[in-house]
N, C-alpha and C. Protein backbone atom coordinates (compact mmCIF):
# COMPACT_ATOMS: atom_id res chain seq x y z
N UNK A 1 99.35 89.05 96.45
CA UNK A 1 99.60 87.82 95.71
C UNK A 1 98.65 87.78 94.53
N UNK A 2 99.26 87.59 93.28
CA UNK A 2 98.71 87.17 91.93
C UNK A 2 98.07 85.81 91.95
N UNK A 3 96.93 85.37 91.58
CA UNK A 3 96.43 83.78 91.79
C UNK A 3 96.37 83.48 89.79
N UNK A 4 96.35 82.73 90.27
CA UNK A 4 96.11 81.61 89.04
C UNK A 4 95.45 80.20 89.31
N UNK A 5 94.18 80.22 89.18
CA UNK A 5 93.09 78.98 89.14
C UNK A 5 93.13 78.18 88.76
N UNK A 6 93.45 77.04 88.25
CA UNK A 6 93.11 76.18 87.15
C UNK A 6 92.42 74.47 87.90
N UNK A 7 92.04 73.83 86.72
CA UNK A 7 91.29 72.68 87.59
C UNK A 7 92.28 71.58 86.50
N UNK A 8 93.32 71.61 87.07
CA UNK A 8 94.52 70.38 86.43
C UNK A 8 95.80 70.76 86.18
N UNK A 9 96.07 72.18 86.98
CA UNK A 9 97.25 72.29 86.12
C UNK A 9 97.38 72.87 84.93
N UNK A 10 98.63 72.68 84.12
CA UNK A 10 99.00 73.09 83.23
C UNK A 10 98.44 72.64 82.17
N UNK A 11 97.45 72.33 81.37
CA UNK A 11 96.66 71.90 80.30
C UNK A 11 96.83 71.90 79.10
N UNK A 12 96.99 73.23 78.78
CA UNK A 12 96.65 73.66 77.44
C UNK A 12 97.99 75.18 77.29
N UNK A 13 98.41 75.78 76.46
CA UNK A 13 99.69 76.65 75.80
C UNK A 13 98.62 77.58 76.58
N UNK A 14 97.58 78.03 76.43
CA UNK A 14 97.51 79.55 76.98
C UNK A 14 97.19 79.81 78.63
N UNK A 15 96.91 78.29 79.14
CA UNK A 15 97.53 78.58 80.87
C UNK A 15 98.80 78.52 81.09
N UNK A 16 99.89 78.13 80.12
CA UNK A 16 101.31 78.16 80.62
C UNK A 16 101.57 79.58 80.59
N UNK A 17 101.08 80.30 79.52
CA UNK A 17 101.40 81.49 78.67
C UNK A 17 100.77 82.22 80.04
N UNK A 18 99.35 82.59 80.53
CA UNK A 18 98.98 83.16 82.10
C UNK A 18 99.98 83.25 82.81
N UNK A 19 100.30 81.74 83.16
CA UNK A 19 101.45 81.74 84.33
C UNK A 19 102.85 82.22 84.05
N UNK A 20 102.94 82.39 83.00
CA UNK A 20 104.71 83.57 82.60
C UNK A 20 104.05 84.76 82.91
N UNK A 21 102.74 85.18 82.05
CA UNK A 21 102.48 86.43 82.39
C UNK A 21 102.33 87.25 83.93
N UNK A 22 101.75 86.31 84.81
CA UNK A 22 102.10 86.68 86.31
C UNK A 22 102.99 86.62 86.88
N UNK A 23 104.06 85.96 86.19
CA UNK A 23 105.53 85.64 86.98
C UNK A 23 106.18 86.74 86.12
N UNK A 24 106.32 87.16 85.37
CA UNK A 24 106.84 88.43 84.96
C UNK A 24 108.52 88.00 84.18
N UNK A 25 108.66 86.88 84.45
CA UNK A 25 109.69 86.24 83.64
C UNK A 25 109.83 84.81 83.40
N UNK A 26 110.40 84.24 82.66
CA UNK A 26 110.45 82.80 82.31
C UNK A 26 110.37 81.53 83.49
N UNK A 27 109.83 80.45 83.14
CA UNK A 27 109.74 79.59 84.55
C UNK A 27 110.92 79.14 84.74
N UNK A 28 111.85 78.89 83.72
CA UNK A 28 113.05 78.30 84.15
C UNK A 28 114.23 79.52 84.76
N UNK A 29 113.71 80.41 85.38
CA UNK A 29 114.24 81.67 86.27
C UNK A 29 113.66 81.79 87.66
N UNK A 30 112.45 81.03 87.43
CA UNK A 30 111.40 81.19 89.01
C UNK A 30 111.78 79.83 89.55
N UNK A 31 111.46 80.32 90.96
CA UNK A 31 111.30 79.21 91.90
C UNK A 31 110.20 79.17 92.62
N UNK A 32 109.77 77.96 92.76
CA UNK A 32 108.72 77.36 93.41
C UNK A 32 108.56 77.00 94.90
N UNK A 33 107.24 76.89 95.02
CA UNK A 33 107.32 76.41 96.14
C UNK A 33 106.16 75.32 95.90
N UNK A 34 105.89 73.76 96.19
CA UNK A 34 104.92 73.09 95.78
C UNK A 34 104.18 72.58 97.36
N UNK A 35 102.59 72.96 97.33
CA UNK A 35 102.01 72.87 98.84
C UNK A 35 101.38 71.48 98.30
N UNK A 36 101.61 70.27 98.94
CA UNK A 36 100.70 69.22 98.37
C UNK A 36 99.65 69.04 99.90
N UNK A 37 99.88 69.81 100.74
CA UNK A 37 98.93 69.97 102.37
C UNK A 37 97.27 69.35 101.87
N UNK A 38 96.48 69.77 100.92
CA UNK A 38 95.50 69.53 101.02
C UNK A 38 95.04 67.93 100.73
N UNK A 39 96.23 67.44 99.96
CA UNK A 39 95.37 66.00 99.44
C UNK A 39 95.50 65.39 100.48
N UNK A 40 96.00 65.72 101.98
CA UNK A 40 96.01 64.62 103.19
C UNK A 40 94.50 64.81 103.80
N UNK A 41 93.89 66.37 103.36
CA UNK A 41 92.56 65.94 104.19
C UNK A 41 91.39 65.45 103.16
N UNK A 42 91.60 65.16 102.16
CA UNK A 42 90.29 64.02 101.07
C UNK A 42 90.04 62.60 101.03
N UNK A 43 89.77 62.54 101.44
CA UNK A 43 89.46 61.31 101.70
C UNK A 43 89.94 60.23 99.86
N UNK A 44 90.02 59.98 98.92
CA UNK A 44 90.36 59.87 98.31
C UNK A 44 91.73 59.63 97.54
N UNK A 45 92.64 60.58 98.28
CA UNK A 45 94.20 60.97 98.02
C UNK A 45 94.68 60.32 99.33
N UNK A 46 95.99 60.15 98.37
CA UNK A 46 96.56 58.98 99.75
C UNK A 46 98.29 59.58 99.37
N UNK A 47 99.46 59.67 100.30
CA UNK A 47 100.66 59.65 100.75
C UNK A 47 101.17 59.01 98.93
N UNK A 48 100.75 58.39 98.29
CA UNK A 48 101.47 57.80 96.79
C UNK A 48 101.06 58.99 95.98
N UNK A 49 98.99 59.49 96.21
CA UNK A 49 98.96 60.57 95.17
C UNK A 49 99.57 62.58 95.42
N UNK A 50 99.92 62.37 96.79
CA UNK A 50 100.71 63.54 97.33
C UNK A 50 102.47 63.47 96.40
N UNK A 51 102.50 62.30 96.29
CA UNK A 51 103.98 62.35 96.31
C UNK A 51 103.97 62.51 94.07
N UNK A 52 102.92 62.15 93.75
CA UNK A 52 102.72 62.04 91.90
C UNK A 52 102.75 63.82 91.74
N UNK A 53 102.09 64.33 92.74
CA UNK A 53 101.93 66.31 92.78
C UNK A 53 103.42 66.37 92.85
N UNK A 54 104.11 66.17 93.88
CA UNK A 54 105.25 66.87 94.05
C UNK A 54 106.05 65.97 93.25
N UNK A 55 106.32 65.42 92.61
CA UNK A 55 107.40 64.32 91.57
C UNK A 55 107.13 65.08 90.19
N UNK A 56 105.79 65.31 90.25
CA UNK A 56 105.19 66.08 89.12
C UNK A 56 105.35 64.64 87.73
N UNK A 57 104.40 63.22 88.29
CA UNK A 57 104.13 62.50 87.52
C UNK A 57 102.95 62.11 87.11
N UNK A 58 101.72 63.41 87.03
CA UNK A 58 100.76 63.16 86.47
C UNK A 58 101.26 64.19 85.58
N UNK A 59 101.19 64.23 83.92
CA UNK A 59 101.04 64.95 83.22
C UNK A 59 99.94 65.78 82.60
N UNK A 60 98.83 64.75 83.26
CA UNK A 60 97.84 65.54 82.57
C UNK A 60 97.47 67.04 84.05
N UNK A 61 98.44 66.70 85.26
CA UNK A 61 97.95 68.00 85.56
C UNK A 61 99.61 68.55 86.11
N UNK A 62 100.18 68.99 85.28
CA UNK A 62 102.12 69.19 85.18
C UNK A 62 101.66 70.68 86.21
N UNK A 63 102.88 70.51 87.06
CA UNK A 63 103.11 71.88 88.03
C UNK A 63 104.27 71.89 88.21
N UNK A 64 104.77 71.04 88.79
CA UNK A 64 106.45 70.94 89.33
C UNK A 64 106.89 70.61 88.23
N UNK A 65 106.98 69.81 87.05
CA UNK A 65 108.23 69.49 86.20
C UNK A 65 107.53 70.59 84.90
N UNK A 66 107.50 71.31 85.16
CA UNK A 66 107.41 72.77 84.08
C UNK A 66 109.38 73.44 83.77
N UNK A 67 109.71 73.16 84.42
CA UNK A 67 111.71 73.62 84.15
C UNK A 67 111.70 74.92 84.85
N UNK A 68 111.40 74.53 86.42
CA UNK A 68 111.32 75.75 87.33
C UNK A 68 112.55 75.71 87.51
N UNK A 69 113.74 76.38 88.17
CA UNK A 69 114.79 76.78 88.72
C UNK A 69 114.95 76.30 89.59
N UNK A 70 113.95 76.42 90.57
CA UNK A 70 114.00 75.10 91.69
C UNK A 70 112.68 74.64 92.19
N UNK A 71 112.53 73.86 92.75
CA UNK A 71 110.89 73.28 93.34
C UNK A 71 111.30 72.81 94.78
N UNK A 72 110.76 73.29 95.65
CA UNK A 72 111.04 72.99 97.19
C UNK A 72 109.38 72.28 97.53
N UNK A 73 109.54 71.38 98.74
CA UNK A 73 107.90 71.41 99.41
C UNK A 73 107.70 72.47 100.66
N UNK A 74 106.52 72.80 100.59
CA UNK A 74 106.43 73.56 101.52
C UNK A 74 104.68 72.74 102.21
N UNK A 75 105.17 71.70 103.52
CA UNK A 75 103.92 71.24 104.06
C UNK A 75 103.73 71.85 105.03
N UNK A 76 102.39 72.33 104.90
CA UNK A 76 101.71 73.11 105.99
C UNK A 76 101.75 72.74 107.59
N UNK A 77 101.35 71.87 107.10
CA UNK A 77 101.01 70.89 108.86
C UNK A 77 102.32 70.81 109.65
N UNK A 78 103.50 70.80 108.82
CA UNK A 78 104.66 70.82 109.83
C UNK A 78 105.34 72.37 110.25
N UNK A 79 104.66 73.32 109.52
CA UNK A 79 105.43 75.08 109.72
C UNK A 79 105.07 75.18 111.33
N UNK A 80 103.59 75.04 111.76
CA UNK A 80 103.54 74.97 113.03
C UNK A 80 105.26 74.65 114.35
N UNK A 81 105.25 74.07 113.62
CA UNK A 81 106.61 73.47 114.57
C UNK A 81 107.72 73.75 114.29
N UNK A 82 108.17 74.77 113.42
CA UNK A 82 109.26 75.50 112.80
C UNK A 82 109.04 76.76 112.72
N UNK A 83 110.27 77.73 113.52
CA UNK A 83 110.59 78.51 113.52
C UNK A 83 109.94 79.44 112.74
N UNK A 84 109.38 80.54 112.67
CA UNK A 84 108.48 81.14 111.75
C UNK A 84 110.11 81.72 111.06
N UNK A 85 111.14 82.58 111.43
CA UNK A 85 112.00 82.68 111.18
C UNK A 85 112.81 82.08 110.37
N UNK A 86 112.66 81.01 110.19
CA UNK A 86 113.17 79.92 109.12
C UNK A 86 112.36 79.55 107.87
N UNK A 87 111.03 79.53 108.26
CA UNK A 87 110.22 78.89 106.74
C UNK A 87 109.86 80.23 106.18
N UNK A 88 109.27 81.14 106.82
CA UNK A 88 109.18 82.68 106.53
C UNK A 88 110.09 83.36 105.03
N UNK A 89 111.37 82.87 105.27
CA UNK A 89 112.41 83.30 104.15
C UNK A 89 111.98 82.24 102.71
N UNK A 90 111.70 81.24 103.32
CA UNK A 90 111.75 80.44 102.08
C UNK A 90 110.42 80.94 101.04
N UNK A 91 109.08 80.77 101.89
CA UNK A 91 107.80 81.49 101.06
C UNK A 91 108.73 83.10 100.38
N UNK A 92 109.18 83.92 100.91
CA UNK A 92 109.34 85.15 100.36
C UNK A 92 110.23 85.29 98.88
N UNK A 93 111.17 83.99 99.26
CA UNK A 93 112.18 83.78 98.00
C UNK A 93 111.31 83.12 96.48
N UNK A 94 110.34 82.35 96.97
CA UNK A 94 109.14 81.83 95.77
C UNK A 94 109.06 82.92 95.16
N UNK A 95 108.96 82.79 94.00
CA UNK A 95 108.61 83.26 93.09
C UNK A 95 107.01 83.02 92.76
N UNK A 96 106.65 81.28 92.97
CA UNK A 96 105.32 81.17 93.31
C UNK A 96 104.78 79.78 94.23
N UNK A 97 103.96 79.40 94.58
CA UNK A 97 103.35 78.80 95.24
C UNK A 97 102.36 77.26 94.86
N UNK A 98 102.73 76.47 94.29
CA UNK A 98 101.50 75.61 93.66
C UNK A 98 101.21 74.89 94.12
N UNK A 99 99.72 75.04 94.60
CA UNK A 99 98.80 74.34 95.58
C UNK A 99 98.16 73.04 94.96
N UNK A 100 97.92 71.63 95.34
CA UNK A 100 97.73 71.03 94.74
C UNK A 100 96.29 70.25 94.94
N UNK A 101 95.17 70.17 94.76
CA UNK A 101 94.26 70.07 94.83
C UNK A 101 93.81 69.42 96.20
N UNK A 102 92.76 68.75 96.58
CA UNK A 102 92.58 67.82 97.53
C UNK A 102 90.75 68.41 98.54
N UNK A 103 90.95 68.74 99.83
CA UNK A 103 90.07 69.02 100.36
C UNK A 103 90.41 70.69 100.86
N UNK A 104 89.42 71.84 100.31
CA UNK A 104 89.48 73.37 100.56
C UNK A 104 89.45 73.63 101.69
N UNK A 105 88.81 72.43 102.37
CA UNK A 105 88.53 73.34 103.96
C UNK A 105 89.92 72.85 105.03
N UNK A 106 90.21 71.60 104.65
CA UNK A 106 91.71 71.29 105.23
C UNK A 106 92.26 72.04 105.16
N UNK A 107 92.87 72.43 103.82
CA UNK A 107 93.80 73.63 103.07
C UNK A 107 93.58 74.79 103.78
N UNK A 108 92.71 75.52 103.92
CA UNK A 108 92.00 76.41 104.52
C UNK A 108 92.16 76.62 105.88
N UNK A 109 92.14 75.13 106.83
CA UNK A 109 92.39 75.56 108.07
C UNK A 109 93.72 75.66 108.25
N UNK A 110 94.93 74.60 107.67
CA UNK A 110 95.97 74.59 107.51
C UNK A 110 97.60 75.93 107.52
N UNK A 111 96.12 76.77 106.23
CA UNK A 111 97.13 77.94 105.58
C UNK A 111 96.59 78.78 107.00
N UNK A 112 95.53 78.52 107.55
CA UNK A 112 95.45 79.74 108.81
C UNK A 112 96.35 79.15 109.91
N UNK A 113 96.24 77.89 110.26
CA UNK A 113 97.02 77.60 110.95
C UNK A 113 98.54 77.92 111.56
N UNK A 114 99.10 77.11 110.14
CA UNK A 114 100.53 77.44 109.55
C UNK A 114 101.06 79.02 110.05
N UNK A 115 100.18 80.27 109.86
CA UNK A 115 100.59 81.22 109.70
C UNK A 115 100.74 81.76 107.70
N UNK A 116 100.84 80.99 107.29
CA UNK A 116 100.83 81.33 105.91
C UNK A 116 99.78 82.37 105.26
N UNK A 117 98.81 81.90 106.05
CA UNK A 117 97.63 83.15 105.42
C UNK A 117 97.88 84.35 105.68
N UNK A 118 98.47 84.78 106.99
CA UNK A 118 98.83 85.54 107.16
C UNK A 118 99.84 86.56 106.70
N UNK A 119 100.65 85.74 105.94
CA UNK A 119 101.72 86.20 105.46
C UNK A 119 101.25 86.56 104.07
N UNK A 120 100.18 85.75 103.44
CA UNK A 120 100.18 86.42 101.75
C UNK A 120 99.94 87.95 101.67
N UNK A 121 99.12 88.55 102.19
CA UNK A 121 99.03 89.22 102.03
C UNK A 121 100.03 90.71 101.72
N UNK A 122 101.59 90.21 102.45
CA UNK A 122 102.94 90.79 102.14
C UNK A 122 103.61 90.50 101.15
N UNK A 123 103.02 89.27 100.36
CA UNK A 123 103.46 89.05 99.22
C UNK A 123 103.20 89.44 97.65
N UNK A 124 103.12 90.55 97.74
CA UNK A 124 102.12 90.80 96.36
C UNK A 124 102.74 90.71 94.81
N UNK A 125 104.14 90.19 94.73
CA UNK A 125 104.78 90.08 93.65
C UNK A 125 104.59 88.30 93.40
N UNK A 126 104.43 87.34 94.04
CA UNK A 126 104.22 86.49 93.92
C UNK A 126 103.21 85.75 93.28
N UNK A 127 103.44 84.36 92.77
CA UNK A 127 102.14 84.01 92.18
C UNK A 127 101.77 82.81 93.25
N UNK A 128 100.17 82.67 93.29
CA UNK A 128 99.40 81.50 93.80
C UNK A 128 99.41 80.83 92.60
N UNK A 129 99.39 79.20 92.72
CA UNK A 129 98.95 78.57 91.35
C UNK A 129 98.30 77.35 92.02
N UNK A 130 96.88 77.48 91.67
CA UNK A 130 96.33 75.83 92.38
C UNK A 130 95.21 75.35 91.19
């Protein structure tokens, strides 16, 4: 897996320009996958600012309304209880992944949890974006 760092998102023309360059083709050809898992463990972020990540209505930090092809959620905390067989296909079809800020060590136990961590490592055409 290709990562891409940023502290807001999409900011400025030459992090959009990064993120084509790791996706290897235009965003409105890729599909997404948007993880908003971490802002449930910060104390700070609440169920309204999870839902502004995935609506993609903060602009000053744009992820989802970039003119992806498609944007799915992918919450951690519930893969546990689904079929690895079923969510498994959906991560592989991403094109990329955008993680949305919150608490690292939640996120962290989460993606081990989930099984997801496990899986990046088979993914190496893909992009991380958090």
């Amino acid at each position: 897996m290709r990562l891409l760092l940023t502290s807001g998102g999409v900011t400025n023309p030459s992090i959009r320009d990064a993120l084509v360059e790791l996706l290897s083709k235009p965003i409105a050809e890729s599909n997404a996958l948007c993880i908003p898992s971490a802002q449930y463990g910060h104390p700070m972020c609440t169920p309204a600012t999870a839902w502004d990540f995935i609506a993609g209505k903060d602009p000053s930090s744009a992820m989802t309304n970039l003119g992806w092809k498609s944007v799915g959620v992918l919450e951690l905390t519930a893969l546990p209880s689904i079929d690895k067989e079923r969510w498994v296909p959906w991560v592989r079809e991403a094109d990329v992944l955008l993680v949305d800020g919150g608490d690292a060590t939640y996120l962290c136990h989460w993606m081990r949890e989930s099984g997801l961590a496990d899986l990046l490592p088979s993914l190496p055409e893909s992009v991380g974006w958090g």
